[in-house]
PDB file of N, CA and C in Angstrom:
ATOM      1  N   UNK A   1       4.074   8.383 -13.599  1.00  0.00           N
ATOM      2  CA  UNK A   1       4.094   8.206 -12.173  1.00  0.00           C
ATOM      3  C   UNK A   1       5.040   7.056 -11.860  1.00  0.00           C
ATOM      4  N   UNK A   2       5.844   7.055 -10.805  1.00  0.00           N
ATOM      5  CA  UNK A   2       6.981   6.004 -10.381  1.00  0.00           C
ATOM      6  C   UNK A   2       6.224   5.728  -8.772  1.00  0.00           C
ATOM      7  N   UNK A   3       6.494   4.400  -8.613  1.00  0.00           N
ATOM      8  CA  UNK A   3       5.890   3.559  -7.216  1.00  0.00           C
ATOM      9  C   UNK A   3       7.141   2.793  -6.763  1.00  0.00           C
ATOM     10  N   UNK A   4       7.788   3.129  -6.197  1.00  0.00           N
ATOM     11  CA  UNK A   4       9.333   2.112  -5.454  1.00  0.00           C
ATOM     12  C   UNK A   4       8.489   1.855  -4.346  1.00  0.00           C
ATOM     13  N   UNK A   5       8.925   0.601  -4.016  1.00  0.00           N
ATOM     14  CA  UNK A   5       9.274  -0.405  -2.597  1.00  0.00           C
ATOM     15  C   UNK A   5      10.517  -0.890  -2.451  1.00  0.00           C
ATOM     16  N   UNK A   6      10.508  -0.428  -1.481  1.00  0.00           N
ATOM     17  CA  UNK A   6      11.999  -0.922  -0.903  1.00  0.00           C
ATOM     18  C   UNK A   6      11.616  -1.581   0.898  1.00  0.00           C
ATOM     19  N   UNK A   7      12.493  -2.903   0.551  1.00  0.00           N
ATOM     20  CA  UNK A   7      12.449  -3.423   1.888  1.00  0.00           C
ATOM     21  C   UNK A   7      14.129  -3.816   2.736  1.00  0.00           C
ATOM     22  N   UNK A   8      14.095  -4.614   3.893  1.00  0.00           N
ATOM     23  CA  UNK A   8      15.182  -4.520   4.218  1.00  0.00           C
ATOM     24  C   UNK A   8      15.365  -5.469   4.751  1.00  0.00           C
ATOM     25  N   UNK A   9      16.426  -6.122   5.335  1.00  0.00           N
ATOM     26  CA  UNK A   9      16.289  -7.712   5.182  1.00  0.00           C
ATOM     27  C   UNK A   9      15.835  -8.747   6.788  1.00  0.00           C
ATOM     28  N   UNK A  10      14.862  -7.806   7.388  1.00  0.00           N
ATOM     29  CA  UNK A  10      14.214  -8.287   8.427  1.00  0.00           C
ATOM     30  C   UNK A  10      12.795  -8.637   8.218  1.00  0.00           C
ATOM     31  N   UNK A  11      11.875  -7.958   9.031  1.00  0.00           N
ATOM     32  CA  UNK A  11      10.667  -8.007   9.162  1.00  0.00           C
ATOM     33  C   UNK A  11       9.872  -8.001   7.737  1.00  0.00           C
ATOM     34  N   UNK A  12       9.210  -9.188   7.328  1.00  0.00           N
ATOM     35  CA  UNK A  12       8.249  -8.884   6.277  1.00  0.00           C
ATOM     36  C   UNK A  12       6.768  -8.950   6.646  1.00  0.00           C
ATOM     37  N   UNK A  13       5.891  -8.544   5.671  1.00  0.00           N
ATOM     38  CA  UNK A  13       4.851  -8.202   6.019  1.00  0.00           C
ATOM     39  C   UNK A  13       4.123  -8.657   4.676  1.00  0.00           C
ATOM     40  N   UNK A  14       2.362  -7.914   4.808  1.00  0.00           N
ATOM     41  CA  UNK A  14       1.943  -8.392   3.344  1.00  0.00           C
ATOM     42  C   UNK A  14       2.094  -7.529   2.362  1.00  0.00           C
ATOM     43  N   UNK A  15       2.601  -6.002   2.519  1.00  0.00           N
ATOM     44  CA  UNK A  15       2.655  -5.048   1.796  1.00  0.00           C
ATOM     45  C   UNK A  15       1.604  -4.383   1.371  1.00  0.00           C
ATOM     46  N   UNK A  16       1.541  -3.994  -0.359  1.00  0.00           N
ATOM     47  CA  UNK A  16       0.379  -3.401  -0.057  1.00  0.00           C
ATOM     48  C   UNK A  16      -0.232  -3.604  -1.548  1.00  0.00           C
ATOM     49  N   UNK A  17      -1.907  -2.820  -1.573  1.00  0.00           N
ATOM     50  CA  UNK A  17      -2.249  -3.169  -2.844  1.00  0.00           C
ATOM     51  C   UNK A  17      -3.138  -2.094  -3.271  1.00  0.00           C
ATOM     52  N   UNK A  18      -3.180  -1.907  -4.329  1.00  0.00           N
ATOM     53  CA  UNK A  18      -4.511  -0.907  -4.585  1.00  0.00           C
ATOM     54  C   UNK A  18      -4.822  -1.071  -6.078  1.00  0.00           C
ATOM     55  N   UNK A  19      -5.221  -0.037  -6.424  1.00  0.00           N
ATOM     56  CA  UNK A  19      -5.538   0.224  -8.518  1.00  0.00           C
ATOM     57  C   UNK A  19      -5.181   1.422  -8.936  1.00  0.00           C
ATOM     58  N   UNK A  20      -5.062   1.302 -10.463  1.00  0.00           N
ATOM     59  CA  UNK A  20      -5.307   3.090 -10.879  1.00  0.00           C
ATOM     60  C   UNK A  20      -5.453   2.619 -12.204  1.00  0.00           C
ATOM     61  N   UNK A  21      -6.032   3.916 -12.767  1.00  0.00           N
ATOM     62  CA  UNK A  21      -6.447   4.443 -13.833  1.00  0.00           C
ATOM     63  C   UNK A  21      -6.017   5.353 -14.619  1.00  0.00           C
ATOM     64  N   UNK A  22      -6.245   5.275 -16.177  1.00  0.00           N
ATOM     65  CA  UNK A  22      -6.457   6.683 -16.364  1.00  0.00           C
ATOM     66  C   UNK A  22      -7.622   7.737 -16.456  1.00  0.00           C
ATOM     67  N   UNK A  23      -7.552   9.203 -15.868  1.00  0.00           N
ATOM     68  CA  UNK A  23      -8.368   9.948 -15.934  1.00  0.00           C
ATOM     69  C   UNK A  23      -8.264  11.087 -16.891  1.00  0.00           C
ATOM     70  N   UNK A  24      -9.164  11.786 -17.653  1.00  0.00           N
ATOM     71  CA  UNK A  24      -8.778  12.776 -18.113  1.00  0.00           C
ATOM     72  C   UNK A  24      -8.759  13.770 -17.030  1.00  0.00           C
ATOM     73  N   UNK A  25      -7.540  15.010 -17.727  1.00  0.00           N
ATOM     74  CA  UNK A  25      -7.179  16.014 -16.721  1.00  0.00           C
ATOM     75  C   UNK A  25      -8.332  16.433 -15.866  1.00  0.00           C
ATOM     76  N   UNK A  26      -9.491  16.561 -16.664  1.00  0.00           N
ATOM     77  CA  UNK A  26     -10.429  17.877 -15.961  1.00  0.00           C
ATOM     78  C   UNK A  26     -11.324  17.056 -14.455  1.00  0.00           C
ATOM     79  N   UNK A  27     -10.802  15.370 -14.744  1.00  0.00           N
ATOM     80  CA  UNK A  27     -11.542  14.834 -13.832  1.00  0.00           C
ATOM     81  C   UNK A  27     -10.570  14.648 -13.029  1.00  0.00           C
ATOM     82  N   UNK A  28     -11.431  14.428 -11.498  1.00  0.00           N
ATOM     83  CA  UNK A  28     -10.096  14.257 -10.335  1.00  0.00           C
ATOM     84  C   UNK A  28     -10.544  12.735  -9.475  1.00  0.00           C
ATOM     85  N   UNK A  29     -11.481  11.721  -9.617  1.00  0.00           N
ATOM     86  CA  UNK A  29     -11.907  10.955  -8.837  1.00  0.00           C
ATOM     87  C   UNK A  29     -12.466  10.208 -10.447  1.00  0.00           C
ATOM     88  N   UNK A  30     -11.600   8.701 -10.443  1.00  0.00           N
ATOM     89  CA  UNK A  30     -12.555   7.539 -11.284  1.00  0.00           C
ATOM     90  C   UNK A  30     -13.791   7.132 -10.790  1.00  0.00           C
ATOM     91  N   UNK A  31     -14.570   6.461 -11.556  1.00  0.00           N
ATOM     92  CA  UNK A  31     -15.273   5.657 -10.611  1.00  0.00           C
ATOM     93  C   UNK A  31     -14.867   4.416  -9.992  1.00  0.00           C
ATOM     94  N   UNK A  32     -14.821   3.898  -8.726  1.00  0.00           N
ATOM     95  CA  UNK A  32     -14.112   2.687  -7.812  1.00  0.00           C
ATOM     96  C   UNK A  32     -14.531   1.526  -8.785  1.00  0.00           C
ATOM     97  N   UNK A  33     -13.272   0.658  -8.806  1.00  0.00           N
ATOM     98  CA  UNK A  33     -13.461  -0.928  -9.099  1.00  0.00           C
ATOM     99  C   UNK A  33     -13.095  -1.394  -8.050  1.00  0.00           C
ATOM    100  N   UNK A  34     -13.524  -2.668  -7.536  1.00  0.00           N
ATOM    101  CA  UNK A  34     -13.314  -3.170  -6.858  1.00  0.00           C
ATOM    102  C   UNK A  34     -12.977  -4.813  -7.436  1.00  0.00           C
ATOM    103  N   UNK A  35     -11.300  -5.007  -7.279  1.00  0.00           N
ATOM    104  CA  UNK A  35     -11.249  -6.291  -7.663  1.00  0.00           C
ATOM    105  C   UNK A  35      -9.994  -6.663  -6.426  1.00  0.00           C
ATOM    106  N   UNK A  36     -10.027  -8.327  -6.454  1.00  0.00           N
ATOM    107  CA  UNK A  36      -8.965  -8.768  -5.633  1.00  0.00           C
ATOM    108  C   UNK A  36      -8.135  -9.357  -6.732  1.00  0.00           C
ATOM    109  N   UNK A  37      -6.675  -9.424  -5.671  1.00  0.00           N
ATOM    110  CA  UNK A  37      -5.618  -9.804  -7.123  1.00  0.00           C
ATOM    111  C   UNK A  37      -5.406 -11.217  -6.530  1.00  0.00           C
ATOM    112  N   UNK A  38      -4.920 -11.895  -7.601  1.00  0.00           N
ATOM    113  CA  UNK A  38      -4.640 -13.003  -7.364  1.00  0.00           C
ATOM    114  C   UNK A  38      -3.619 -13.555  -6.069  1.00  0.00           C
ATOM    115  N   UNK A  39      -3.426 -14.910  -6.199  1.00  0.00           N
ATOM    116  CA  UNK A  39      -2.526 -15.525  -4.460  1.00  0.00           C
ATOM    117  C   UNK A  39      -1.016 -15.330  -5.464  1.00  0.00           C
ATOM    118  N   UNK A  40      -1.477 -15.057  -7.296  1.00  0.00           N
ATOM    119  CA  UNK A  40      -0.020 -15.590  -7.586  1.00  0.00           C
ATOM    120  C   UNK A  40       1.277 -15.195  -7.514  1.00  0.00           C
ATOM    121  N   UNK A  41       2.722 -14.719  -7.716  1.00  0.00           N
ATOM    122  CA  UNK A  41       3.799 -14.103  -7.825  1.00  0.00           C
ATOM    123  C   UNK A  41       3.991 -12.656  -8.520  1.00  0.00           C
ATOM    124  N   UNK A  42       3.302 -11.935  -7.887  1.00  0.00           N
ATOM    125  CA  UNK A  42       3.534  -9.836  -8.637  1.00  0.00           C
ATOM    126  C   UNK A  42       5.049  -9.936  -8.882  1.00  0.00           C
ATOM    127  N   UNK A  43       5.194  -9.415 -10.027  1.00  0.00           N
ATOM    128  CA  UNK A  43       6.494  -8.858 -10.713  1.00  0.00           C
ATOM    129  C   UNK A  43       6.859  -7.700  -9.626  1.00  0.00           C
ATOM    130  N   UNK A  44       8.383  -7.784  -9.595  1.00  0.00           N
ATOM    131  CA  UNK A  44       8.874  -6.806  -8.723  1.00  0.00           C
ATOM    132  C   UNK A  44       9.466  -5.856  -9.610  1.00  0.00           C
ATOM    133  N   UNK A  45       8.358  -4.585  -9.734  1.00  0.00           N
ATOM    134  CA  UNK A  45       8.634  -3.685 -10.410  1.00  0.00           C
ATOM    135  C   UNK A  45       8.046  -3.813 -12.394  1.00  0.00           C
ATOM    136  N   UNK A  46       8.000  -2.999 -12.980  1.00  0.00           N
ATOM    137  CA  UNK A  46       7.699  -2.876 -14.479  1.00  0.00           C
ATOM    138  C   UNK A  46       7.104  -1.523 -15.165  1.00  0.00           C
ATOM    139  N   UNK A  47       6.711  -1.941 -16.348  1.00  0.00           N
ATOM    140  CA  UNK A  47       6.372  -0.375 -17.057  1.00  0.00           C
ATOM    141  C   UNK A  47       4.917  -0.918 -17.382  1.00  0.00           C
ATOM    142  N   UNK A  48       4.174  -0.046 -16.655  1.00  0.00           N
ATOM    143  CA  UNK A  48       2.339  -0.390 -16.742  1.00  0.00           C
ATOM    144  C   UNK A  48       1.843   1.011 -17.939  1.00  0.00           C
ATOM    145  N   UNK A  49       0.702   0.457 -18.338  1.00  0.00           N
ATOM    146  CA  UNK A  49       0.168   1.797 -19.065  1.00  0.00           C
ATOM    147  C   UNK A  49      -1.525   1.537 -18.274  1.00  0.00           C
ATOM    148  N   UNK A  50      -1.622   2.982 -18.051  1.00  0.00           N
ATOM    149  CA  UNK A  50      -3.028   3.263 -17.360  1.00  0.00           C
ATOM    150  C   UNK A  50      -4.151   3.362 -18.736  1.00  0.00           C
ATOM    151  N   UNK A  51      -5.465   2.864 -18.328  1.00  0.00           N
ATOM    152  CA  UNK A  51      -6.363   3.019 -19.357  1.00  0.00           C
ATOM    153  C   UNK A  51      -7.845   3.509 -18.505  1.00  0.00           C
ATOM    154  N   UNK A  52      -8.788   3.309 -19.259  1.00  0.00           N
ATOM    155  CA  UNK A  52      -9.805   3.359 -18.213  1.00  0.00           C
ATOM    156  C   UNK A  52     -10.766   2.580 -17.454  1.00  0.00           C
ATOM    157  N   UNK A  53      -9.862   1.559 -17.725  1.00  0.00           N
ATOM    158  CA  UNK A  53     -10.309   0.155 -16.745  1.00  0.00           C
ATOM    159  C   UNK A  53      -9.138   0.099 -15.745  1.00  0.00           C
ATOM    160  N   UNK A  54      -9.624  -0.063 -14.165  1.00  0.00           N
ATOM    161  CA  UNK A  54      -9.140  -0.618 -13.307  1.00  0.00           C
ATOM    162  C   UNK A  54      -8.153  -1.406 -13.330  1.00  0.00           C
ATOM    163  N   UNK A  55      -6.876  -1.499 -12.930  1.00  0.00           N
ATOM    164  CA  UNK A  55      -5.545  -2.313 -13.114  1.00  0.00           C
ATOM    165  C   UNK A  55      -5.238  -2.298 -11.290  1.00  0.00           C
ATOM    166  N   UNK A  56      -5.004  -3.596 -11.194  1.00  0.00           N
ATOM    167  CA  UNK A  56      -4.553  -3.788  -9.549  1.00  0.00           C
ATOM    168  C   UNK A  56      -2.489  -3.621  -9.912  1.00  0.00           C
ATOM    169  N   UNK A  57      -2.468  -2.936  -8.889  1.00  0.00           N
ATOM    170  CA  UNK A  57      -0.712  -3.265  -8.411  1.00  0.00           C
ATOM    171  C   UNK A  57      -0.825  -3.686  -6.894  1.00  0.00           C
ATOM    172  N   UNK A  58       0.322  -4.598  -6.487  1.00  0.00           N
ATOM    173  CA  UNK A  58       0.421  -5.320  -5.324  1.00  0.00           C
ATOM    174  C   UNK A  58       2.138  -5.594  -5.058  1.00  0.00           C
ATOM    175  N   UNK A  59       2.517  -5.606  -4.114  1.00  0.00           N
ATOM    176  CA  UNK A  59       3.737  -5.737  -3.854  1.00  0.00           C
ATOM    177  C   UNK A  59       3.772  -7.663  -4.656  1.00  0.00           C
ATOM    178  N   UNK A  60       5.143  -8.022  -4.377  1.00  0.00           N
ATOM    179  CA  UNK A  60       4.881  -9.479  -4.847  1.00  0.00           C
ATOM    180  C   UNK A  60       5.356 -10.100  -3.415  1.00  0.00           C
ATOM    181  N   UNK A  61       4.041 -11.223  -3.864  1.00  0.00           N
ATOM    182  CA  UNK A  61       3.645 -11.805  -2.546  1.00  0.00           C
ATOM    183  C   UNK A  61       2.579 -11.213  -1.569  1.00  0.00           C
ATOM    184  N   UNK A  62       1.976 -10.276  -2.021  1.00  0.00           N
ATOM    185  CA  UNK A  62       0.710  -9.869  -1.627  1.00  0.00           C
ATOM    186  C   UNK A  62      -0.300 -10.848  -0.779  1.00  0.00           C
ATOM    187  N   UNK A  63      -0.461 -10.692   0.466  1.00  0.00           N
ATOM    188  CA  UNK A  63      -1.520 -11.792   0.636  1.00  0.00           C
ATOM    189  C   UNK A  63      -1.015 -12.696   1.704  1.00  0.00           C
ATOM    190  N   UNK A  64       0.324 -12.512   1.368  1.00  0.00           N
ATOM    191  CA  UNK A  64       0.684 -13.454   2.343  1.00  0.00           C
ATOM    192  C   UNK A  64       2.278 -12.852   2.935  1.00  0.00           C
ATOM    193  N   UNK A  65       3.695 -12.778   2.211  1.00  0.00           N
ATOM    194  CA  UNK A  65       4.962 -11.933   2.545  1.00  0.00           C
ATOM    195  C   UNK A  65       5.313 -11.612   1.808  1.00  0.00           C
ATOM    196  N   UNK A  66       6.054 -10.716   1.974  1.00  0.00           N
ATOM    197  CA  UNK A  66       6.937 -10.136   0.505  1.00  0.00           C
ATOM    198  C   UNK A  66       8.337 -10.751   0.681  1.00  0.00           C
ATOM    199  N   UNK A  67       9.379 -10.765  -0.087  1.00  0.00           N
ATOM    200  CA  UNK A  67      10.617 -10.966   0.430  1.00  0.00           C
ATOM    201  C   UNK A  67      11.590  -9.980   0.927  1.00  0.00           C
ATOM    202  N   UNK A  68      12.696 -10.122   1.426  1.00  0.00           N
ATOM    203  CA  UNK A  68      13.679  -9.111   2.363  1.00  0.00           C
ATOM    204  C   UNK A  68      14.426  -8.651   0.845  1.00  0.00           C
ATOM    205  N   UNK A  69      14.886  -7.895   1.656  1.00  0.00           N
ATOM    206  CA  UNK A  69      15.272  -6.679   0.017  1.00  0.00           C
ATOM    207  C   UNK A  69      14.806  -6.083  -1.187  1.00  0.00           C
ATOM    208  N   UNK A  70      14.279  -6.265  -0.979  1.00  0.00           N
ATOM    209  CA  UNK A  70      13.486  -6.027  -2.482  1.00  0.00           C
ATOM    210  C   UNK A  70      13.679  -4.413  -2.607  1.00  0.00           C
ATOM    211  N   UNK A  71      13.747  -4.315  -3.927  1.00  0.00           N
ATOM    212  CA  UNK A  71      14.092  -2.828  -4.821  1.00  0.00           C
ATOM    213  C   UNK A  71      12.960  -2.809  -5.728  1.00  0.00           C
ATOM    214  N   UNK A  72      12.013  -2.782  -5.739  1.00  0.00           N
ATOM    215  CA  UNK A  72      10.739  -2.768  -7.296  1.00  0.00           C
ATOM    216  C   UNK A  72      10.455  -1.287  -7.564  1.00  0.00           C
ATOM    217  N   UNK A  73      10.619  -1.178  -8.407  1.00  0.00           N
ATOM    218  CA  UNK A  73       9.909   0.349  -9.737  1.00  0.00           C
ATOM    219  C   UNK A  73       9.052  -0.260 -10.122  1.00  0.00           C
ATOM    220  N   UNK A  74       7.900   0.695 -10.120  1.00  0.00           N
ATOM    221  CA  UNK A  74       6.585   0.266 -11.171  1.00  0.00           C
ATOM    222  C   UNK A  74       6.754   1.819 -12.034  1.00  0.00           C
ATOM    223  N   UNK A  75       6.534   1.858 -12.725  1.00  0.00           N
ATOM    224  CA  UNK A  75       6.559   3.131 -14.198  1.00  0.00           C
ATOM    225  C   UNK A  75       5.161   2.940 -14.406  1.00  0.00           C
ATOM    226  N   UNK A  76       3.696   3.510 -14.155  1.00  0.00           N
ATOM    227  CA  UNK A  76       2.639   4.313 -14.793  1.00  0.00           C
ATOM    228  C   UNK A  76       2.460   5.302 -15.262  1.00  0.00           C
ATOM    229  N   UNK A  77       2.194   4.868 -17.263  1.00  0.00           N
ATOM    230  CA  UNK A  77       1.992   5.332 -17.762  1.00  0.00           C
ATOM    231  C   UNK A  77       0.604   6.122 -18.119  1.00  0.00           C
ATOM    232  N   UNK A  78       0.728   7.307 -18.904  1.00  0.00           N
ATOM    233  CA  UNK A  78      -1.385   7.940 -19.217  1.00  0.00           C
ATOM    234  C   UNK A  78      -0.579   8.441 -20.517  1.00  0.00           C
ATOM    235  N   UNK A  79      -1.820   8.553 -21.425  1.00  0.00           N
ATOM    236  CA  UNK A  79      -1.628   9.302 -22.586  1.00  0.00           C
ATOM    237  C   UNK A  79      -1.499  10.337 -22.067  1.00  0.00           C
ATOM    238  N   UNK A  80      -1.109  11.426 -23.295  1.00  0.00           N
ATOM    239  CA  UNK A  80      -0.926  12.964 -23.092  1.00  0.00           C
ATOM    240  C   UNK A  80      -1.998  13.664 -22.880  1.00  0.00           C
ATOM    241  N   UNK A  81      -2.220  14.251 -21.848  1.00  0.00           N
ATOM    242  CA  UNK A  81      -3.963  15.229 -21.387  1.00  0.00           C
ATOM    243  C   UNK A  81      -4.306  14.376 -20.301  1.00  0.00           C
ATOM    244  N   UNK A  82      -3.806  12.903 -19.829  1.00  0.00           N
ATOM    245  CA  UNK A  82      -4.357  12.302 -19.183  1.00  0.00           C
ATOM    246  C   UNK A  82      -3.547  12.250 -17.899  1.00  0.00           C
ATOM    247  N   UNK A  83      -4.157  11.762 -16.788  1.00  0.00           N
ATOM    248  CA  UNK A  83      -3.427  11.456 -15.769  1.00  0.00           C
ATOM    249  C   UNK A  83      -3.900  10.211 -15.294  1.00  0.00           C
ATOM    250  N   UNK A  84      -2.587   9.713 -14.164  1.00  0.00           N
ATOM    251  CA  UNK A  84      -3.020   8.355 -13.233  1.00  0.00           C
ATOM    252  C   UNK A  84      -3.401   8.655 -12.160  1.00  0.00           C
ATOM    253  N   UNK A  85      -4.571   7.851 -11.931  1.00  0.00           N
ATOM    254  CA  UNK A  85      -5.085   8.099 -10.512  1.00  0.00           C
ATOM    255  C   UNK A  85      -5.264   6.812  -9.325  1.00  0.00           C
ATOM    256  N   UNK A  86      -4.159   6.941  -8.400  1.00  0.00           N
ATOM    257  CA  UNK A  86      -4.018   5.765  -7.710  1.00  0.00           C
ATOM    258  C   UNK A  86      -5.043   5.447  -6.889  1.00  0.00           C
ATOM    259  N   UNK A  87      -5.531   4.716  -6.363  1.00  0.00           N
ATOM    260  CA  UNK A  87      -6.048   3.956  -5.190  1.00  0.00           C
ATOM    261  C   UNK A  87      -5.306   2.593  -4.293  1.00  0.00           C
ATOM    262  N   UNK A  88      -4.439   3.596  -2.970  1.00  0.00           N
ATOM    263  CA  UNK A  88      -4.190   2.445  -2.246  1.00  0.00           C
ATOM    264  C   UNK A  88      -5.311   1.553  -1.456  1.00  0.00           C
ATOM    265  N   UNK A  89      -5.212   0.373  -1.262  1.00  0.00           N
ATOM    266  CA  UNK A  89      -6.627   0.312  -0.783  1.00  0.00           C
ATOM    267  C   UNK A  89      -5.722  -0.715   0.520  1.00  0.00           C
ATOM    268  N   UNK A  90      -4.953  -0.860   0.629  1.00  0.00           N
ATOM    269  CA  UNK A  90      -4.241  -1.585   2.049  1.00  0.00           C
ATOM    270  C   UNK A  90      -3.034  -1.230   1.873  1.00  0.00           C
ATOM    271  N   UNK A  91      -2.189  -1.781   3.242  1.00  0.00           N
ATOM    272  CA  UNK A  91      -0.327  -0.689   3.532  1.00  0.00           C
ATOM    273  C   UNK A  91      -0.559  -1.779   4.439  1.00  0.00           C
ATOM    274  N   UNK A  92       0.765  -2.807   4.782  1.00  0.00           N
ATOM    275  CA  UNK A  92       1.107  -3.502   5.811  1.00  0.00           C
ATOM    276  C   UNK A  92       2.449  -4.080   5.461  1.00  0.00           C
ATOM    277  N   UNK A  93       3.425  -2.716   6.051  1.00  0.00           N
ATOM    278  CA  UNK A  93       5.073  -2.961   6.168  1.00  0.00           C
ATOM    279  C   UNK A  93       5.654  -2.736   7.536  1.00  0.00           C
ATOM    280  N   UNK A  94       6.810  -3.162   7.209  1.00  0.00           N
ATOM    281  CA  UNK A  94       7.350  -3.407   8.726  1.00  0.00           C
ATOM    282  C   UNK A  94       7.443  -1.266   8.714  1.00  0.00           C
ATOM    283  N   UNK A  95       7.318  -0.899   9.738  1.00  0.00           N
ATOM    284  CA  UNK A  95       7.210   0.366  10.146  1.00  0.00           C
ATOM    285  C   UNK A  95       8.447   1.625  10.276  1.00  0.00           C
ATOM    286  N   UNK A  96       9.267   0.720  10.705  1.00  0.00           N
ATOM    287  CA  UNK A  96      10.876   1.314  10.771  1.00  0.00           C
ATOM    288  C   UNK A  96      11.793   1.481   8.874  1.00  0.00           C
ATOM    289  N   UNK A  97      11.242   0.287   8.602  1.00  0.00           N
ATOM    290  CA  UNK A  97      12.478  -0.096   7.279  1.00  0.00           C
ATOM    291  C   UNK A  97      11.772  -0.412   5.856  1.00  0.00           C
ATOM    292  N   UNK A  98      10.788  -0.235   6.011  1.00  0.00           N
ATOM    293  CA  UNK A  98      10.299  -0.606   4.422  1.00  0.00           C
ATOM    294  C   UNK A  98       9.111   0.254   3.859  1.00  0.00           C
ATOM    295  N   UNK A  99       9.123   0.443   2.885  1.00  0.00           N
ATOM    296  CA  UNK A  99       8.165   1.795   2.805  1.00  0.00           C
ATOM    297  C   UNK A  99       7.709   1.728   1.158  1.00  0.00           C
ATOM    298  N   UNK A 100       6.512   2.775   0.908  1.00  0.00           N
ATOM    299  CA  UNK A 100       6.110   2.508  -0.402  1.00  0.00           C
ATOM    300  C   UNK A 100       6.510   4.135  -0.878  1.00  0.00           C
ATOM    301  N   UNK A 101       6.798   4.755  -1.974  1.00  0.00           N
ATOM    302  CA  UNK A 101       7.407   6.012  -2.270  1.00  0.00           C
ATOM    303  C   UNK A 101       6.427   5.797  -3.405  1.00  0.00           C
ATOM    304  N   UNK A 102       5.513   7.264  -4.072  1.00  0.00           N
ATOM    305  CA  UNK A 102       4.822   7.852  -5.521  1.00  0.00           C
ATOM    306  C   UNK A 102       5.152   9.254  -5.656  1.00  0.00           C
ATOM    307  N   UNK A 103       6.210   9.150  -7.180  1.00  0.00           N
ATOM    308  CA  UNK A 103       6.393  10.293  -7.106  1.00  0.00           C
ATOM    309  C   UNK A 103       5.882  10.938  -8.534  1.00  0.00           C
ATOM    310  N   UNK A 104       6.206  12.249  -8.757  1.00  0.00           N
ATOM    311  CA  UNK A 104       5.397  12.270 -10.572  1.00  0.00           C
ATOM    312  C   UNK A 104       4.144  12.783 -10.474  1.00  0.00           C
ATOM    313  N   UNK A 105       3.532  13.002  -9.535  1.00  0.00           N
ATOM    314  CA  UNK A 105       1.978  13.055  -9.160  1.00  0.00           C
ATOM    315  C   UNK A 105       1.981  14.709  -8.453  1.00  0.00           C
ATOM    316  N   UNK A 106       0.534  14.654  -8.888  1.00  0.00           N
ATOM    317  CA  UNK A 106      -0.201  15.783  -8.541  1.00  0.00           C
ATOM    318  C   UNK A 106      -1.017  15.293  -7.793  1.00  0.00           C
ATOM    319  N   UNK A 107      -1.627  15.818  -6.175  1.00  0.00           N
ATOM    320  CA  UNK A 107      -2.484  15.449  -5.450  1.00  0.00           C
ATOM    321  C   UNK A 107      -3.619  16.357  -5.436  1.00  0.00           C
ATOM    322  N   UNK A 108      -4.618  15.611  -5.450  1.00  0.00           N
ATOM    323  CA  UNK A 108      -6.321  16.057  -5.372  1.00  0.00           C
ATOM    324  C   UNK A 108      -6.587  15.799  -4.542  1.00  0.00           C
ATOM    325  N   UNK A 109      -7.241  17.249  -3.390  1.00  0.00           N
ATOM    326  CA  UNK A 109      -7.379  17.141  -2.222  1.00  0.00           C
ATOM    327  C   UNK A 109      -9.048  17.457  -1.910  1.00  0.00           C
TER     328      UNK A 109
END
């Protein structure tokens, strides 16, 4: 699964944050963790591997702004048979110019 943010060099905001996991195929819903991420500096962009513990992703600067421009890839990984299963759990970008993109995914409706 691939997660881009892209921003633009006006309006910032706090962005956004959620978790994921890995699930096996036949399941479609983890069970919820609920954790907060830290005040500190999120890497913009990297290569994560999903397991079956709860992992937070957050724009960097979560919490408070992100910076203008920003380009971040996140790469989530699952073993083979497995899948990632996101949870956004907040979205706060400027509305016109900055946006969160997941692609790679199968949706469970």
């Amino acid at each position: 699964m691939r997660l881009y943010f892209r921003t633009d060099g006006s309006v910032t905001r706090s962005g956004f944050r959620g978790y994921f996991t890995e699930t096996s195929v036949a399941m479609t819903t983890p069970a919820p963790t609920t954790t907060t991420p830290t005040t500190t500096q999120a890497p913009c962009g990297g290569n994560l591997t999903a397991t079956n513990l709860s992992q937070d992703f957050y724009t960097p600067g979560w919490n408070t702004t992100y910076r203008n421009n920003l380009r971040c890839y996140w790469y989530i990984y699952a073993r083979p048979g497995w899948q990632v299963h996101i949870h956004v759990v907040s979205v706060d970008t400027e509305s016109c110019c900055d946006y969160m993109r997941v692609s790679g995914i199968k949706l469970f409706v």
